[in-house]
C-alpha atoms as a PDB file:
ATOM      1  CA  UNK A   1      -2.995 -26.212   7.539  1.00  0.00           C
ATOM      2  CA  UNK A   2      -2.198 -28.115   4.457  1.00  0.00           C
ATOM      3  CA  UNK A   3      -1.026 -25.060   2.834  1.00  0.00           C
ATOM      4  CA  UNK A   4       1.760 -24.460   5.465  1.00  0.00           C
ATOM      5  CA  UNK A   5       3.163 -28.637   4.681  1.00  0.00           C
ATOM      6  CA  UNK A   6       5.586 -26.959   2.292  1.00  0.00           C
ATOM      7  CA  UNK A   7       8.411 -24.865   2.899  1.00  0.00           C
ATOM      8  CA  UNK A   8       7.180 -22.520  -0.315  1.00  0.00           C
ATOM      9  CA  UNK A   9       3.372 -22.504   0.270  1.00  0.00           C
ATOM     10  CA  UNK A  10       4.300 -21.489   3.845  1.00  0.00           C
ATOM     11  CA  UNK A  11       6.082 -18.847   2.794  1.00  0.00           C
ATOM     12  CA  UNK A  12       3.871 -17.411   0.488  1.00  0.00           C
ATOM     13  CA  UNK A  13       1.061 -17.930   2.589  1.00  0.00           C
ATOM     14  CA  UNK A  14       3.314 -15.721   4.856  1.00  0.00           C
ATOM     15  CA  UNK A  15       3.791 -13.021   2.779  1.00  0.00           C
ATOM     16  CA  UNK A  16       0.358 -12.381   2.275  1.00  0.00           C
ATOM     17  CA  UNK A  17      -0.520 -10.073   5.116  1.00  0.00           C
ATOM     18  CA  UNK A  18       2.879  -8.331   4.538  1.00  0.00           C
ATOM     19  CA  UNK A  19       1.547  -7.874   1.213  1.00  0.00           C
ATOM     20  CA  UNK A  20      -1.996  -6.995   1.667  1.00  0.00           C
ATOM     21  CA  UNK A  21      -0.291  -4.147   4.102  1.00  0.00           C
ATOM     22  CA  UNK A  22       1.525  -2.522   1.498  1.00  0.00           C
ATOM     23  CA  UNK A  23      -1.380  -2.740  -1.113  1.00  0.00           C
ATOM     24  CA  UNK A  24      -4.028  -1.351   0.630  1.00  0.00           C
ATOM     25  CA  UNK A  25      -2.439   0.462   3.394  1.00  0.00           C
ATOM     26  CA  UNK A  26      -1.123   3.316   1.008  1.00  0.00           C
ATOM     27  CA  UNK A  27      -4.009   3.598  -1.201  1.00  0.00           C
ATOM     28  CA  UNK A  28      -6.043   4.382   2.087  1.00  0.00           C
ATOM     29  CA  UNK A  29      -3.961   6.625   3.507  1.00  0.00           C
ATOM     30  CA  UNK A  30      -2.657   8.248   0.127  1.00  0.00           C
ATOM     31  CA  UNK A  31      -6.591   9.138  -0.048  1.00  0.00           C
ATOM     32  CA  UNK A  32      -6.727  10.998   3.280  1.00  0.00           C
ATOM     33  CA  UNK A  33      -3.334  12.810   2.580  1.00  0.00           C
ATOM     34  CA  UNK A  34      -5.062  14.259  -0.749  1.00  0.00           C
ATOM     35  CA  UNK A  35      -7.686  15.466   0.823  1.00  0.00           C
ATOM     36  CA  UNK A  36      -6.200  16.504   3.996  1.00  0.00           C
ATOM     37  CA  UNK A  37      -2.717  18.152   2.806  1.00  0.00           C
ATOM     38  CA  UNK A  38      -3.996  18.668  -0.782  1.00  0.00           C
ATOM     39  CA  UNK A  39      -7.448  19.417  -0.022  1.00  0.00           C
ATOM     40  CA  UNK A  40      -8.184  17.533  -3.436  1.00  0.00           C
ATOM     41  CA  UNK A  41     -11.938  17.099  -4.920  1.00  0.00           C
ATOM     42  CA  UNK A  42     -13.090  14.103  -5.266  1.00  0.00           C
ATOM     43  CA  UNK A  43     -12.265  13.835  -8.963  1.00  0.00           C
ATOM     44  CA  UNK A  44      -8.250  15.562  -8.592  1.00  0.00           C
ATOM     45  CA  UNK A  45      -8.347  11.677  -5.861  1.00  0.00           C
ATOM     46  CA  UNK A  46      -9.964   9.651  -8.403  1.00  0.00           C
ATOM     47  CA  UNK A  47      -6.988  10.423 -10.913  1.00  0.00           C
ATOM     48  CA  UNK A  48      -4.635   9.574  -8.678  1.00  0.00           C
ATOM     49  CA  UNK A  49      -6.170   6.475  -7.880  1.00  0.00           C
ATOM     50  CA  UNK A  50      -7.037   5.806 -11.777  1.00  0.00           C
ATOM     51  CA  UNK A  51      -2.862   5.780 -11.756  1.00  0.00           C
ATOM     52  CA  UNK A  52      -3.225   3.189  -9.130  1.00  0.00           C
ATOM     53  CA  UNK A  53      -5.634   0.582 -11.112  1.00  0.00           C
ATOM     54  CA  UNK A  54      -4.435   1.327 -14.735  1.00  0.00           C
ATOM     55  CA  UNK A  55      -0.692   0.301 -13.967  1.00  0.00           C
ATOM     56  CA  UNK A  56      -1.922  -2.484 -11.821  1.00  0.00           C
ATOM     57  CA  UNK A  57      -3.864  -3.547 -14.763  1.00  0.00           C
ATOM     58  CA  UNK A  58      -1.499  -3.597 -17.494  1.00  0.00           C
ATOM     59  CA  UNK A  59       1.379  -5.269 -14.949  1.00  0.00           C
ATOM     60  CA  UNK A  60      -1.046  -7.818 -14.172  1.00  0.00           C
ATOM     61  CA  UNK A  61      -1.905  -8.782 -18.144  1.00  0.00           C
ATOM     62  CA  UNK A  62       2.261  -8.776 -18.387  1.00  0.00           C
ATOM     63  CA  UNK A  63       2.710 -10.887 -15.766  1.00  0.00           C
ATOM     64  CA  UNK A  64      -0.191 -13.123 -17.025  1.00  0.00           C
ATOM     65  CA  UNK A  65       1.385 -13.376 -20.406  1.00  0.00           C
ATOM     66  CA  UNK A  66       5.243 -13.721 -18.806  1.00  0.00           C
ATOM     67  CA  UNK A  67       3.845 -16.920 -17.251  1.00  0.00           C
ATOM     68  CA  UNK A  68       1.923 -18.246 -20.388  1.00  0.00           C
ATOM     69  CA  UNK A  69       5.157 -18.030 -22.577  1.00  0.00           C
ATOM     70  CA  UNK A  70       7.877 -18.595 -20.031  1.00  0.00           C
ATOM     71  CA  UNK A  71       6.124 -20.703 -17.103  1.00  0.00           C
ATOM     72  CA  UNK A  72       8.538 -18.339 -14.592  1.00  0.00           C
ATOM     73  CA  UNK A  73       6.633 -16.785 -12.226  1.00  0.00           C
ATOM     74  CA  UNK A  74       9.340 -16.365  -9.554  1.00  0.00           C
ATOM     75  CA  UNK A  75      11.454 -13.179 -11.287  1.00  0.00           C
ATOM     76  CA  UNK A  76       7.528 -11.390 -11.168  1.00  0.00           C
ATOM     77  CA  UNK A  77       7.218 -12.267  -7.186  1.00  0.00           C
ATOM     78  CA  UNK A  78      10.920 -10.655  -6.468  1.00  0.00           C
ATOM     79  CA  UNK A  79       9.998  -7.532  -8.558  1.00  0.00           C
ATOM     80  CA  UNK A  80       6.548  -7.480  -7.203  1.00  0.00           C
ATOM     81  CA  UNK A  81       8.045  -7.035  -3.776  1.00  0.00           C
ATOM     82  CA  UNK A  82      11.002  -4.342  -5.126  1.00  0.00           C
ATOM     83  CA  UNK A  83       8.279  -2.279  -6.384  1.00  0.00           C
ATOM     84  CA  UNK A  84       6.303  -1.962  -3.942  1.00  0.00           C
ATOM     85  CA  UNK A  85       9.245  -1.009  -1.501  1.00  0.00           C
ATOM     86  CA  UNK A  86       9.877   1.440  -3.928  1.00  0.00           C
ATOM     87  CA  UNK A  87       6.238   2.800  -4.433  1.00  0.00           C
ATOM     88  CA  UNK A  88       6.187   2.875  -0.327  1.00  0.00           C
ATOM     89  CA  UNK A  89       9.371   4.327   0.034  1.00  0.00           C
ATOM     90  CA  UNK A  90       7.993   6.954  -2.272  1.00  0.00           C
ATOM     91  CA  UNK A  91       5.444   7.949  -0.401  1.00  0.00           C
ATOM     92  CA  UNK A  92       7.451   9.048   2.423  1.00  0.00           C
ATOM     93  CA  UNK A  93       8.819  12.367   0.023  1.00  0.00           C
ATOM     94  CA  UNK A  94       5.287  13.543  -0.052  1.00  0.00           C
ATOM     95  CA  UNK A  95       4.986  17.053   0.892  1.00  0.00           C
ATOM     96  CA  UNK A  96       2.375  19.836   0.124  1.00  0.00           C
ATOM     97  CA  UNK A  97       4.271  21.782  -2.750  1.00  0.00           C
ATOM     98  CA  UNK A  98       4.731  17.913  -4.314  1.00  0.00           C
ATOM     99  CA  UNK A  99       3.489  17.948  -7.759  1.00  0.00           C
ATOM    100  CA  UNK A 100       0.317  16.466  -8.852  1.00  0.00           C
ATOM    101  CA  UNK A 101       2.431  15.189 -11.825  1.00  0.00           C
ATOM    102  CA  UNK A 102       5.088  13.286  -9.555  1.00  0.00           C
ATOM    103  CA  UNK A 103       2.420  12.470  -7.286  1.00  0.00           C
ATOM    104  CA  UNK A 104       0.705  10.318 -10.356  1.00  0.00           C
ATOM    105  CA  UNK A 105       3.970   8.782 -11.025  1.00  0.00           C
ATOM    106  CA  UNK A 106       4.832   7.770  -7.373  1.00  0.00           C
ATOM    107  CA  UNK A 107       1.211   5.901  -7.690  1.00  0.00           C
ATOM    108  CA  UNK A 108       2.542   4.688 -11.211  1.00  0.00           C
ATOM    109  CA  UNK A 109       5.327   2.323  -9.760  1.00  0.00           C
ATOM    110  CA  UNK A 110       3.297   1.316  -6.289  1.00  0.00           C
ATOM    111  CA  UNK A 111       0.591   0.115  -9.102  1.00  0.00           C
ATOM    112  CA  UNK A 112       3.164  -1.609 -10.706  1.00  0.00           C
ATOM    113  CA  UNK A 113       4.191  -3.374  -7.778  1.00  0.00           C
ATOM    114  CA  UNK A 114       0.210  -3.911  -6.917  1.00  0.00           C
ATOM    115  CA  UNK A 115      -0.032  -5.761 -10.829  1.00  0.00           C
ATOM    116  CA  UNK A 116       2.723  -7.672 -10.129  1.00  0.00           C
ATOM    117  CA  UNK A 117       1.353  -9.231  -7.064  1.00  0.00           C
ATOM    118  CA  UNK A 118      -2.068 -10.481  -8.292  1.00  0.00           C
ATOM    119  CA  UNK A 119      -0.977 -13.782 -10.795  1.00  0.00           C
ATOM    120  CA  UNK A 120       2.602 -14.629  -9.914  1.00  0.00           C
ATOM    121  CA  UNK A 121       1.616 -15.285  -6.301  1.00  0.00           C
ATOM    122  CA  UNK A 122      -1.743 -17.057  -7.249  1.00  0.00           C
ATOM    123  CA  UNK A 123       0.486 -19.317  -9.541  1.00  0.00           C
ATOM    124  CA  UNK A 124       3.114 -20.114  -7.388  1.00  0.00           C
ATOM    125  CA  UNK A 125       0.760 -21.061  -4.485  1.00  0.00           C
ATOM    126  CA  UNK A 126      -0.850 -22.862  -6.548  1.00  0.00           C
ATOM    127  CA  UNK A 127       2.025 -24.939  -8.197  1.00  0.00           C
ATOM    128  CA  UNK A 128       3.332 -25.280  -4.711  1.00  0.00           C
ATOM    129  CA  UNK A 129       0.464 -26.063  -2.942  1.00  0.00           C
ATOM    130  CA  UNK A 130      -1.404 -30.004  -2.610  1.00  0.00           C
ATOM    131  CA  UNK A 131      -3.016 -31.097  -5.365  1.00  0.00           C
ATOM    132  CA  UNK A 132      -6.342 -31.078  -3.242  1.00  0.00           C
ATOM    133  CA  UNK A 133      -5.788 -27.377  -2.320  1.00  0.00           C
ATOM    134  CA  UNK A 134      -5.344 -25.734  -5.575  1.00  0.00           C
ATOM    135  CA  UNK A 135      -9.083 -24.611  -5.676  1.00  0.00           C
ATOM    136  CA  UNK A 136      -8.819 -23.296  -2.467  1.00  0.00           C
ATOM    137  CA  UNK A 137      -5.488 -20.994  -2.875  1.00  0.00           C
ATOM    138  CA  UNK A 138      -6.766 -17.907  -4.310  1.00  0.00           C
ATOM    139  CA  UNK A 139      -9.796 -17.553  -1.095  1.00  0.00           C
ATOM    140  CA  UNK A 140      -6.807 -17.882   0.930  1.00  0.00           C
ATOM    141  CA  UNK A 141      -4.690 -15.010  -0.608  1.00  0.00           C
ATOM    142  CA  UNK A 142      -7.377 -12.959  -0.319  1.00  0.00           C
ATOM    143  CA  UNK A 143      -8.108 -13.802   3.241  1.00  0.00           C
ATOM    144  CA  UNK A 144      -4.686 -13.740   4.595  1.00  0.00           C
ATOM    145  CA  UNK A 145      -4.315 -10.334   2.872  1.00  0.00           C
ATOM    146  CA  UNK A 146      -7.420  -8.597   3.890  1.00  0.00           C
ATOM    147  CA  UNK A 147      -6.761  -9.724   7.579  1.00  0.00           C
ATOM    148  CA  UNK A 148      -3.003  -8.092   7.223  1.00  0.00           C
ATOM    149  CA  UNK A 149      -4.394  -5.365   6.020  1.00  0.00           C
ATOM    150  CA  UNK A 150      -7.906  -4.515   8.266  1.00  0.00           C
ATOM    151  CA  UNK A 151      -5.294  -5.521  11.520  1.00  0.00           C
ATOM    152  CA  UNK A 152      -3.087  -2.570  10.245  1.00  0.00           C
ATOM    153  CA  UNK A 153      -4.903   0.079   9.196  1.00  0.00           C
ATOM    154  CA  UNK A 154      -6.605  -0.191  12.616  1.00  0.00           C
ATOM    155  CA  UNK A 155      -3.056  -0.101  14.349  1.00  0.00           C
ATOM    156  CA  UNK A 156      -2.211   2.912  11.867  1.00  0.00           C
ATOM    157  CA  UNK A 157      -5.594   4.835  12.525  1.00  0.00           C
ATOM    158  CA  UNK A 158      -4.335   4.783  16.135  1.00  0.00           C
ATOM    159  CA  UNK A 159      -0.532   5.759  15.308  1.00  0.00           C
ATOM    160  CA  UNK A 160      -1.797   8.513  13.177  1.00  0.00           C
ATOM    161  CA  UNK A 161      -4.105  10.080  15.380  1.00  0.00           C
ATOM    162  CA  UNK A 162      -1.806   9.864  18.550  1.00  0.00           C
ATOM    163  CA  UNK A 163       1.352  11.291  16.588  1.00  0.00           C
ATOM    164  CA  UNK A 164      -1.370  14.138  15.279  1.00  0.00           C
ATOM    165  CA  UNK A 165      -2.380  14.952  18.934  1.00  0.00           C
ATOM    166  CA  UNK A 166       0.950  15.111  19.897  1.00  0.00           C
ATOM    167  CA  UNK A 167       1.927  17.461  17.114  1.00  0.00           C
ATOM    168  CA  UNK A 168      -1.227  19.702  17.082  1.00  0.00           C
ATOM    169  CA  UNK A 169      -0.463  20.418  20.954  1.00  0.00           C
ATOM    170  CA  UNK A 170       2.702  22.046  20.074  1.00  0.00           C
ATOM    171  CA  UNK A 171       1.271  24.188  17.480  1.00  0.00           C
ATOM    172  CA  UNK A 172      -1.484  24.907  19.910  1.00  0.00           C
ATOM    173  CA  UNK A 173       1.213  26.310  22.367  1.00  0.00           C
ATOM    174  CA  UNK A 174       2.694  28.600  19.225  1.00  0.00           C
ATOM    175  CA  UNK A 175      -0.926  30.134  18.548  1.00  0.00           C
ATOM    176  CA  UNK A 176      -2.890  29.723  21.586  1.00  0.00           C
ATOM    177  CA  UNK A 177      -5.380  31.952  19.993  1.00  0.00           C
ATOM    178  CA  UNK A 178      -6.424  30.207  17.650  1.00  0.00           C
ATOM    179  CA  UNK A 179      -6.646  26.526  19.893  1.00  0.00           C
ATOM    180  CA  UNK A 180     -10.246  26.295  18.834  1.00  0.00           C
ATOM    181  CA  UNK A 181      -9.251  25.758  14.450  1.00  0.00           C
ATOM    182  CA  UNK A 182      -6.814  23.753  15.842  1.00  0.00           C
ATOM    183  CA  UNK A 183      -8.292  21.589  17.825  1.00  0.00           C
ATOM    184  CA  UNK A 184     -11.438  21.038  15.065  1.00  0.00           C
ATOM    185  CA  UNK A 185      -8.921  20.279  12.204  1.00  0.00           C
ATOM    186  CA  UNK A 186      -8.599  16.986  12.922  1.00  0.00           C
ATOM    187  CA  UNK A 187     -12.681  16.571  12.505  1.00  0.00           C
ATOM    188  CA  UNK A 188     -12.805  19.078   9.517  1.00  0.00           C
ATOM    189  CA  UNK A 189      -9.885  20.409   7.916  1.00  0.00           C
ATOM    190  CA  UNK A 190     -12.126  23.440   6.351  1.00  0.00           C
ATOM    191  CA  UNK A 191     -11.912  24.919   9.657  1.00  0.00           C
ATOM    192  CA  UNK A 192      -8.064  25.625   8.928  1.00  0.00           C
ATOM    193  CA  UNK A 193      -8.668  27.773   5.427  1.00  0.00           C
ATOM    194  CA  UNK A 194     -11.507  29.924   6.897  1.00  0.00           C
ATOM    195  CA  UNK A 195     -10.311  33.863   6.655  1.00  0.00           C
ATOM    196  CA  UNK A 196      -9.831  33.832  10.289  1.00  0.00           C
ATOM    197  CA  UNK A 197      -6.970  31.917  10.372  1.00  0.00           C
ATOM    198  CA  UNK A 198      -3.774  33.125   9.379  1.00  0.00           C
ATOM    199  CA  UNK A 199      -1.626  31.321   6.862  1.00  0.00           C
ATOM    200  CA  UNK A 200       0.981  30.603   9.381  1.00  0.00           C
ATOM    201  CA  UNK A 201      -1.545  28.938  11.619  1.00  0.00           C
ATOM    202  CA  UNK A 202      -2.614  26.725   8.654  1.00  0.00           C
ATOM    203  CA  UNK A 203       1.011  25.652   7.455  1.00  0.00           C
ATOM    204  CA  UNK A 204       1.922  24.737  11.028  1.00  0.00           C
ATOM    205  CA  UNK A 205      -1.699  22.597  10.732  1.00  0.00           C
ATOM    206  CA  UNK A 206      -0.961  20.926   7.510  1.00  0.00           C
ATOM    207  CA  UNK A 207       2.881  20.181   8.626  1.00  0.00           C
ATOM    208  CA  UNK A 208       1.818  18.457  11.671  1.00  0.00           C
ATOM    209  CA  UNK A 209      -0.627  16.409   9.459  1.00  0.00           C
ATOM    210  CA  UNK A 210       2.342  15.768   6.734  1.00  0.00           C
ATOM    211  CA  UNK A 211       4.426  14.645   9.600  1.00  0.00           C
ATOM    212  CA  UNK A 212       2.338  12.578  11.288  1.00  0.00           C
ATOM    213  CA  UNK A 213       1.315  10.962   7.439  1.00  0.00           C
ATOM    214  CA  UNK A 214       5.118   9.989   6.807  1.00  0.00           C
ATOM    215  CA  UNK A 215       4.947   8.587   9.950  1.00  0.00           C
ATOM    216  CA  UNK A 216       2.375   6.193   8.495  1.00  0.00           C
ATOM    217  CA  UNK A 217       4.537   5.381   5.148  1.00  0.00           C
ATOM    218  CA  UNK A 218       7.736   5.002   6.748  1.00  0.00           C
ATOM    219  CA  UNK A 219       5.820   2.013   8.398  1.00  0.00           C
ATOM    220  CA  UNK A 220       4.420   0.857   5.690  1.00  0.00           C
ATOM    221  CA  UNK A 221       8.069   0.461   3.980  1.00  0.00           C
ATOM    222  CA  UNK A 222       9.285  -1.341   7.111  1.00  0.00           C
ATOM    223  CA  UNK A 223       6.882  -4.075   6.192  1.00  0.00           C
ATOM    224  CA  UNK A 224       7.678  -3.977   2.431  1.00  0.00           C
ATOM    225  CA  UNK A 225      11.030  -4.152   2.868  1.00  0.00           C
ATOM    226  CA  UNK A 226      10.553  -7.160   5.148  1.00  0.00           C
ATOM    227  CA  UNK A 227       8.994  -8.986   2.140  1.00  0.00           C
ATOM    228  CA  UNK A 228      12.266  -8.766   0.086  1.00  0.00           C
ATOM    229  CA  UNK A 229      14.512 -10.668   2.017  1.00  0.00           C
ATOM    230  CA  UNK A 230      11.193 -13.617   2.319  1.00  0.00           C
ATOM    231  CA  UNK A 231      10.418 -13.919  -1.167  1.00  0.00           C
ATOM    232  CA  UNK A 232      13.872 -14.495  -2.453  1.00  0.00           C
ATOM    233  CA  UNK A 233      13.543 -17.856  -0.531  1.00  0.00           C
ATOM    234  CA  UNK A 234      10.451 -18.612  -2.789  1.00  0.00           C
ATOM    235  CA  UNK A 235      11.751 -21.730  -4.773  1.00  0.00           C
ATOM    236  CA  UNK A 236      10.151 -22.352  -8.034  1.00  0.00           C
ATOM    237  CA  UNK A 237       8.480 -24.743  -8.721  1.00  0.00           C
ATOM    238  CA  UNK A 238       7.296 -26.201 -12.386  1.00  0.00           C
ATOM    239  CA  UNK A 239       3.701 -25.451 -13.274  1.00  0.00           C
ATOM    240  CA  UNK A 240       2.624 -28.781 -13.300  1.00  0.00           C
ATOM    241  CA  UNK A 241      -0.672 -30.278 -15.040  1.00  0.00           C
ATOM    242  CA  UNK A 242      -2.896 -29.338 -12.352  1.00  0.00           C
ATOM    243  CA  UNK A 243      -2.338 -25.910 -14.059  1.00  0.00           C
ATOM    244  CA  UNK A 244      -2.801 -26.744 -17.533  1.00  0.00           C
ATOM    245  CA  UNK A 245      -4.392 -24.100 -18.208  1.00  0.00           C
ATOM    246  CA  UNK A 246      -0.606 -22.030 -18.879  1.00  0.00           C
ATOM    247  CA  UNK A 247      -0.161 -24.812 -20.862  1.00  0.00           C
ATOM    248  CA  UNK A 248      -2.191 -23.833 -23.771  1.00  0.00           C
END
């Protein structure tokens, strides 16, 4: 509770589950829609992902430095937020004839966003936060992140599979001869691209899966764009000496 006595750790410590949505949220679900809509190998995912990590990477050694030189962390935390509305509202234009090349640079600027996130909200916890707390701020990031994020990707498993049910059904009344690849899709999407099945059959499949994906980002950007207005009302706060370590 001592990290919710100031108006700024509060908020921060408020954001966190918004944040952890829209950080782990996509890259979940972003996975499945490869390999569903796609039908991606494991190694076409992995480069996707690598797009993920690498500009998460670099944007967190920027940010890193940008607070070393400047000791402004508070520009970092408003484009953290921007970008990952951005990378989420991205995600919602995702289609199967979408390029694997604008696919890597949709996960280009939600890894930006991702970078962004990992010092300049450690640091201004931390500068905000009691002195007595400061050890403790970073196990509570990740805490208060990981919970936003396990308590909705449960809630999203269940959105996604009810809006899939409902969509499959229709396409089930369109080819009721083929109700059996239908109904196993959802279990095993090979089932879709045997020879059997005729390529209408399969793009009505695949659609209903798109659909009931963007269903899944369109949430997701609800929350990021939630954490825009919130994290403008982050004040800053001077790294003080309990932070020395910006100092040098």
């Amino acid at each position: 509770m001592s990290l919710l006595s100031t108006r700024s750790s509060a908020l921060l410590i408020g954001l966190q589950p918004l944040v952890g949505i829209v950080i782990y949220a996509p890259v979940v679900y972003v996975i499945l829609w490869l390999s569903i809509v796609k039908h991606d190998n494991p190694r076409s995912t992995c480069t996707h992902l690598l797009a993920i990590v690498a500009s998460a990477a670099v944007l967190s050694v920027f940010s890193d430095l940008v607070i070393s030189k400047t000791g402004r962390y508070t520009i970092l935390i408003y484009s953290s937020c921007a970008f990952l509305t951005l990378g989420c509202g991205l995600l919602i234009l995702f289609k199967e004839s979408t390029s694997n090349g604008s696919l890597i640079g949709y996960m280009i600027l939600l890894g930006i966003g991702v970078g962004l996130t990992l010092h300049p909200h450690i640091i201004a916890l931390q500068a905000a936060a009691p002195a007595e707390m400061v050890s403790r701020v970073i196990s509570s990031i990740l805490f208060f992140r990981l919970i936003g994020a396990t308590v909705a990707i449960a809630l999203f498993n269940t959105i996604l599979q009810a809006n899939l049910t409902s969509k499959l059904a229709v396409v089930v009344i369109n080819h009721p001869l083929y109700i059996r690849y239908i109904l196993d899709s959802p279990n095993n999407q090979d089932v879709i691209r045997l020879p059997a099945v005729p390529q209408s059959v399969r793009d009505a499949v695949i659609d209903a899966n798109v659909q009931g994906f963007k269903t899944i980002y369109i949430t997701c950007l609800v929350f990021a764009a939630v954490t825009i207005p919130l994290c403008l009302f982050v004040r800053h706060i001077p790294i003080s000496d309990k932070l020395n370590i910006y100092k040098r």
